[in-house]
N, C-alpha and C. Protein backbone atom coordinates (compact mmCIF):
# COMPACT_ATOMS: atom_id res chain seq x y z
N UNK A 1 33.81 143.15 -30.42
CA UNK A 1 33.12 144.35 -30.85
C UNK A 1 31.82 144.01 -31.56
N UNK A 2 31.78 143.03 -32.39
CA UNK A 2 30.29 142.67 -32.83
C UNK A 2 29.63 142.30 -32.08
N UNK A 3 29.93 141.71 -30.85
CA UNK A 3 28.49 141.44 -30.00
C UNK A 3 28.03 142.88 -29.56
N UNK A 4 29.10 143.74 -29.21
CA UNK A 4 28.75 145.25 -28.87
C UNK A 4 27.55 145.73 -30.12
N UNK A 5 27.75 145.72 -31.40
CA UNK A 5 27.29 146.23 -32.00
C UNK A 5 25.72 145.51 -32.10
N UNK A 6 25.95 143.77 -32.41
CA UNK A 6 24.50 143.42 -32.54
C UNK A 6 23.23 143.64 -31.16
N UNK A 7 24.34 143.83 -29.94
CA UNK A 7 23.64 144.72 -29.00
C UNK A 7 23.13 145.27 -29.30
N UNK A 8 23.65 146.34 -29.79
CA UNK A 8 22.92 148.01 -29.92
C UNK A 8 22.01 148.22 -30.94
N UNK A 9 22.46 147.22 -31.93
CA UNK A 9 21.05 146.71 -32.82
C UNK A 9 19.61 146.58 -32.35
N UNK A 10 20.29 145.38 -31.18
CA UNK A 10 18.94 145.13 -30.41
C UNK A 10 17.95 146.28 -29.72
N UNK A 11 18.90 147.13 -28.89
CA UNK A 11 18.39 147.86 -28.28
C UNK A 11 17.94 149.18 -28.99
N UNK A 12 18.19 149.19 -30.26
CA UNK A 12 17.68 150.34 -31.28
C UNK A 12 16.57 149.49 -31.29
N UNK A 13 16.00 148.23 -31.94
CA UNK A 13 14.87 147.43 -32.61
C UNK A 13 13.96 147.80 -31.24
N UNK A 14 14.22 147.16 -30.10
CA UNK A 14 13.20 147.44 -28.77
C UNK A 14 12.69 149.25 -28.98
N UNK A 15 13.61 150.54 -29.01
CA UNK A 15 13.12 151.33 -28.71
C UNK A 15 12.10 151.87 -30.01
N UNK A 16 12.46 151.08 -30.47
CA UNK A 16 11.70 151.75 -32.11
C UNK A 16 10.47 150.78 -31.99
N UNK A 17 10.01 149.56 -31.39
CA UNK A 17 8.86 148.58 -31.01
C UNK A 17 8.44 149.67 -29.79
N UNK A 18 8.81 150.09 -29.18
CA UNK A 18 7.98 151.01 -27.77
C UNK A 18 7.68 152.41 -28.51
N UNK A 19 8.49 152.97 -28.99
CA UNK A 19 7.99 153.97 -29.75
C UNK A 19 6.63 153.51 -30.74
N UNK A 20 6.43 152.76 -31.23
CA UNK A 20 5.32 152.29 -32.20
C UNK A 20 4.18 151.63 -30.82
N UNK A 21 4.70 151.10 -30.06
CA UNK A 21 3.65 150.63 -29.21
C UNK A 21 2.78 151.92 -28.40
N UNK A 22 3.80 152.99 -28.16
CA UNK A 22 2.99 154.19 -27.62
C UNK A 22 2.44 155.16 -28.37
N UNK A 23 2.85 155.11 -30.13
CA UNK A 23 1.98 155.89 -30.69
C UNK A 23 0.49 154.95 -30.90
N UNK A 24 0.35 153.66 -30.93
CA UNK A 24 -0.83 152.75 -31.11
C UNK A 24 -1.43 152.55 -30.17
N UNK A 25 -1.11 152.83 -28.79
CA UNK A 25 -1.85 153.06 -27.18
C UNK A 25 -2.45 154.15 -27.60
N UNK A 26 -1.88 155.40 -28.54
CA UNK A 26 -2.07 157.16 -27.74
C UNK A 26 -3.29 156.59 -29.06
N UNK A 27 -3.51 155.50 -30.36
CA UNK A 27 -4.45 156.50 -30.88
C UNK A 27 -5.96 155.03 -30.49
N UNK A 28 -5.53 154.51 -29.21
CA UNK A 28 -6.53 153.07 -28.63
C UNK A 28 -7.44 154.41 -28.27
N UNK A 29 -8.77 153.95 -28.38
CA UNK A 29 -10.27 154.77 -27.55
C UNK A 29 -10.73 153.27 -27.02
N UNK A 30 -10.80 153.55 -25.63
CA UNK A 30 -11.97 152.54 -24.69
C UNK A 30 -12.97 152.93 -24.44
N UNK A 31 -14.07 152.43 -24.01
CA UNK A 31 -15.07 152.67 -23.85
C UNK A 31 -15.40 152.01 -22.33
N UNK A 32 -15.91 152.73 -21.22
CA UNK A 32 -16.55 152.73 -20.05
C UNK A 32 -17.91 152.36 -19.70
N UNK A 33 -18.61 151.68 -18.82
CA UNK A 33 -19.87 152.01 -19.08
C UNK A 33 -20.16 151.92 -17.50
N UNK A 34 -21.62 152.38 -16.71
CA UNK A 34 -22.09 152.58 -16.15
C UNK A 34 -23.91 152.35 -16.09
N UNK A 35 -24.37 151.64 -14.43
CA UNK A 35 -25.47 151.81 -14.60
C UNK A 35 -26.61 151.50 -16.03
N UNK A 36 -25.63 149.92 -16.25
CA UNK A 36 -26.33 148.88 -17.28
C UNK A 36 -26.16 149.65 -18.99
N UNK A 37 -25.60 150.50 -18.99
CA UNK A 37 -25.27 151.05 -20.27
C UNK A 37 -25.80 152.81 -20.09
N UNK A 38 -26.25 153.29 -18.97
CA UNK A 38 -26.96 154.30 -19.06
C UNK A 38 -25.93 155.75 -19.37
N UNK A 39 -25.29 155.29 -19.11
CA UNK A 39 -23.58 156.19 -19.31
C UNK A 39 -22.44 155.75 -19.80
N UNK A 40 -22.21 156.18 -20.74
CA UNK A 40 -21.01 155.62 -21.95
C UNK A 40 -19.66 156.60 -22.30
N UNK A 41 -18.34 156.43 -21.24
CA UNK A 41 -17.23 157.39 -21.62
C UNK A 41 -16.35 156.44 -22.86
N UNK A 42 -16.03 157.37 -23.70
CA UNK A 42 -14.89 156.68 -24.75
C UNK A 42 -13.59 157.88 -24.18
N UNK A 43 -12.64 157.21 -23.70
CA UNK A 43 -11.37 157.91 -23.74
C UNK A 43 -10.44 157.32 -24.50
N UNK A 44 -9.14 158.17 -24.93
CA UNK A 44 -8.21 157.90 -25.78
C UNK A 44 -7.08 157.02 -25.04
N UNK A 45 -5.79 156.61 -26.10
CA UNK A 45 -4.64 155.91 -24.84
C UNK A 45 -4.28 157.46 -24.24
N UNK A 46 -4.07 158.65 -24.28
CA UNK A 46 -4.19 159.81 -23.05
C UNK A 46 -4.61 160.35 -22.80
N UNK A 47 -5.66 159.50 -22.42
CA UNK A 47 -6.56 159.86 -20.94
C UNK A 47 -7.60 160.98 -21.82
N UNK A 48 -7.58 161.43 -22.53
CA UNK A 48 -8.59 162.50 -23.22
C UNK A 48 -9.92 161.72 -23.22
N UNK A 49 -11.04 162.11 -22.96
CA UNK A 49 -12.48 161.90 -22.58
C UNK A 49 -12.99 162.20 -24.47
N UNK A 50 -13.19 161.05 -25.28
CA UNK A 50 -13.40 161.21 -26.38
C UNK A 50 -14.92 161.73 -26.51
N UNK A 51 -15.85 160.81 -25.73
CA UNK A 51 -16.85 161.23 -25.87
C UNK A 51 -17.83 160.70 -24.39
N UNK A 52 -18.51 161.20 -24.02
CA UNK A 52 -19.57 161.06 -23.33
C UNK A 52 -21.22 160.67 -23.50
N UNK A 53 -21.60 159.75 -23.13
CA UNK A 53 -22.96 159.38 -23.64
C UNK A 53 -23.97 158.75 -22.48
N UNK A 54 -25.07 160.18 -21.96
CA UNK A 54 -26.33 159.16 -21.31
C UNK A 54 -27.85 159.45 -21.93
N UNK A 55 -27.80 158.16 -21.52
CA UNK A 55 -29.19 157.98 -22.11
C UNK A 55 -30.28 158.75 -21.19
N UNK A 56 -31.66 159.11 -22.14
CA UNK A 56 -32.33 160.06 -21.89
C UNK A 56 -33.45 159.94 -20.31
N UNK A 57 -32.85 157.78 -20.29
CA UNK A 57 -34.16 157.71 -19.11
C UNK A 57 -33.41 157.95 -17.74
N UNK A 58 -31.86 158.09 -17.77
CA UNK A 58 -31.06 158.82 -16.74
C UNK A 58 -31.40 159.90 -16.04
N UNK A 59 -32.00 161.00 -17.06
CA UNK A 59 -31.97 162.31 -17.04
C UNK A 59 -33.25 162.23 -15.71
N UNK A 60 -33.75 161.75 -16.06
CA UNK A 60 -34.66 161.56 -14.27
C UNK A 60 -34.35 161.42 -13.17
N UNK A 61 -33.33 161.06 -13.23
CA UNK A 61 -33.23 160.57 -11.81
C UNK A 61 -32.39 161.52 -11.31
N UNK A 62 -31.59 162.74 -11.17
CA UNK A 62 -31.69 163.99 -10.38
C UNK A 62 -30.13 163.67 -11.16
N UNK A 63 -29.49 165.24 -10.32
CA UNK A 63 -28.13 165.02 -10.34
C UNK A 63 -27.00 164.67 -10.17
N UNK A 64 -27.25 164.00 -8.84
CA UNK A 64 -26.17 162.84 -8.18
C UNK A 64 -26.21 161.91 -8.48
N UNK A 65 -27.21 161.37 -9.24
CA UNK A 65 -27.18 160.00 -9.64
C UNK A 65 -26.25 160.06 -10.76
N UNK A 66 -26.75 161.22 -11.67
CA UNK A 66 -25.97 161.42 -12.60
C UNK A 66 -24.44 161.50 -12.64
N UNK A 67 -23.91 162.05 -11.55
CA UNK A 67 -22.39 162.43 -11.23
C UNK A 67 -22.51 160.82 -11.16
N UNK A 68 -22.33 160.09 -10.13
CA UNK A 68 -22.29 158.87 -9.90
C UNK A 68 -21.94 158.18 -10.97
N UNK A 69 -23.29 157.89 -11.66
CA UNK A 69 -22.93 156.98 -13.22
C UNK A 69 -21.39 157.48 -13.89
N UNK A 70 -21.45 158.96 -14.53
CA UNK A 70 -20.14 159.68 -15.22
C UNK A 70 -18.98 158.91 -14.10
N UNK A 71 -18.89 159.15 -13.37
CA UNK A 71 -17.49 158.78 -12.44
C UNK A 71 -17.33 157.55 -12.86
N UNK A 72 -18.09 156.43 -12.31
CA UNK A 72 -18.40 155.19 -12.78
C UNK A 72 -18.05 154.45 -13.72
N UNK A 73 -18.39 155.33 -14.94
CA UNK A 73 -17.88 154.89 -15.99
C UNK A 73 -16.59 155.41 -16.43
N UNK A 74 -16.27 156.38 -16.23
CA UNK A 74 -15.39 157.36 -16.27
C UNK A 74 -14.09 156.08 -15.71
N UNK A 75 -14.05 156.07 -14.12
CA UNK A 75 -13.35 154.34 -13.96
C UNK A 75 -13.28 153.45 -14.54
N UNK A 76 -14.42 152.91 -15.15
CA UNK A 76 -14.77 151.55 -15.63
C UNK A 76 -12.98 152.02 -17.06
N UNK A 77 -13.31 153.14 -18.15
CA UNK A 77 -12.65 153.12 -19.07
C UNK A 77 -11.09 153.20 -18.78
N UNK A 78 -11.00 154.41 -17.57
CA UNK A 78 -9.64 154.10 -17.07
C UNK A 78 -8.69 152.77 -16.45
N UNK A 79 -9.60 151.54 -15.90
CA UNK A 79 -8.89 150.52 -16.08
C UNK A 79 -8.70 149.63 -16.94
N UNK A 80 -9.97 149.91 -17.96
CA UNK A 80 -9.43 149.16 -19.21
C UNK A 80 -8.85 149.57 -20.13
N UNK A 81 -8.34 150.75 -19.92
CA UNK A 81 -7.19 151.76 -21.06
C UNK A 81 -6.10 151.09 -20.04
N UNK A 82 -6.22 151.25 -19.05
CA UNK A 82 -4.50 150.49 -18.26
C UNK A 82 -4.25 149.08 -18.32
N UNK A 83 -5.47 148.47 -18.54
CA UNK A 83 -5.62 146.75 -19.05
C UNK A 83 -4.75 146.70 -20.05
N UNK A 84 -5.15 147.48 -21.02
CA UNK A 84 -4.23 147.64 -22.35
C UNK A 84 -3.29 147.84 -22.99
N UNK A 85 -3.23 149.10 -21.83
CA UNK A 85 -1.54 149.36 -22.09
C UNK A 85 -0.88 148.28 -21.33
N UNK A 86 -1.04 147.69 -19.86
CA UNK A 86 -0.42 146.26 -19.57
C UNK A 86 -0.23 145.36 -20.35
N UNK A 87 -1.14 145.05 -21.20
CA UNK A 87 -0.88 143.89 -22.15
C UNK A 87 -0.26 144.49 -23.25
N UNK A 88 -0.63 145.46 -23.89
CA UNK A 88 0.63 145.86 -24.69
C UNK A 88 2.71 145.78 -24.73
N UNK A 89 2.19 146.13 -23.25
CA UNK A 89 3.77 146.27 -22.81
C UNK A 89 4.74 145.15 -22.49
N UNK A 90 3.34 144.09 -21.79
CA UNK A 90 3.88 142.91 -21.56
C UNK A 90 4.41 141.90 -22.68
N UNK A 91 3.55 141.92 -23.78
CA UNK A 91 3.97 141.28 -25.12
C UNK A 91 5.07 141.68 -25.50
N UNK A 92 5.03 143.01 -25.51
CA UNK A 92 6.47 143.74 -25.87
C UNK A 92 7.57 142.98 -25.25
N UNK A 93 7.85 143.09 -23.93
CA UNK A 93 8.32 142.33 -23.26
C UNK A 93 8.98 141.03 -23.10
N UNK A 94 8.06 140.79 -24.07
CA UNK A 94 8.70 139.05 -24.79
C UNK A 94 8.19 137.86 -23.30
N UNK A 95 7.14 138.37 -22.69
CA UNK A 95 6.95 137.07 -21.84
C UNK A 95 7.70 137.68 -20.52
N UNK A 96 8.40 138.55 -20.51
CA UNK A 96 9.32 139.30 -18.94
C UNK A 96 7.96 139.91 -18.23
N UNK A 97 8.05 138.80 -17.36
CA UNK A 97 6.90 139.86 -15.93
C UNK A 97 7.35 141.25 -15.92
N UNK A 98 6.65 141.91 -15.52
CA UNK A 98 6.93 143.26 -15.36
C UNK A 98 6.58 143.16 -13.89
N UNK A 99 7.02 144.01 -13.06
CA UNK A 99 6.73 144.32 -11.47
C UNK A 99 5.75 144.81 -11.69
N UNK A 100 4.83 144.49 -10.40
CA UNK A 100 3.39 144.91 -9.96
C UNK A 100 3.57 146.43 -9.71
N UNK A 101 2.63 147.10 -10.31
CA UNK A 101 2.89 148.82 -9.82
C UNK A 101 3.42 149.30 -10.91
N UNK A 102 4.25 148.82 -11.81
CA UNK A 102 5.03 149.22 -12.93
C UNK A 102 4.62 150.19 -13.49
N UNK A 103 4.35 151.46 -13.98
CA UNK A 103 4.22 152.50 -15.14
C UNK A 103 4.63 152.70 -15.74
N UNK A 104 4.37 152.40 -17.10
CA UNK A 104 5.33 153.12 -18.29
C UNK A 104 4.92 154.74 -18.67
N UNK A 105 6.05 155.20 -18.87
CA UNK A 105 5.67 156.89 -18.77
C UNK A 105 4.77 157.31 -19.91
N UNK A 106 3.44 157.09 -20.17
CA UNK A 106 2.75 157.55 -21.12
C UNK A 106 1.20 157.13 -20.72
């Protein structure tokens, strides 16, 4: 029965380390960039678009260029918010590969 219990120890300590790991993802902001810095997204760990930033010598060059850059960067931040949460999760993990494709629900 005590290995039962120092089990469940364990597996309380892990969910209470993922619980703390996803409130410290939800309050990560990345930053995106585009078009040598000309467009700057900061999003949160969910996905919220913190802030948006182009510079004024952008504004010339019409409106598709403009969509372009935003998307751009807009990407650029979304894989390095998922960079993050990967390495977050993986440490967690203790060194356990995680499968390719893996999502953690957050």
């Amino acid at each position: 029965m005590t290995d039962l219990n120092e089990l469940m120890r364990q597996a309380q300590k892990m969910q209470d380390q993922f619980k703390q790991a996803q409130e410290d993802l939800s309050n990560l902001v990345v930053e995106g960039q585009s078009g040598a810095g000309l467009v700057v997204v900061k999003l949160n760990g969910r996905h919220d678009v913190v802030s948006v930033s182009i510079d004024d010598s952008a504004l010339t060059e019409g409106k598709e260029f403009i969509e372009d850059l935003i998307g751009a960067a807009f990407n650029d931040a979304v894989r390095k918010l998922e960079d993050e949460k990967k390495q977050t999760m993986s440490s967690m993990a203790g060194g356990f590969k995680l499968p390719e494709g893996f999502n953690f629900p957050f």
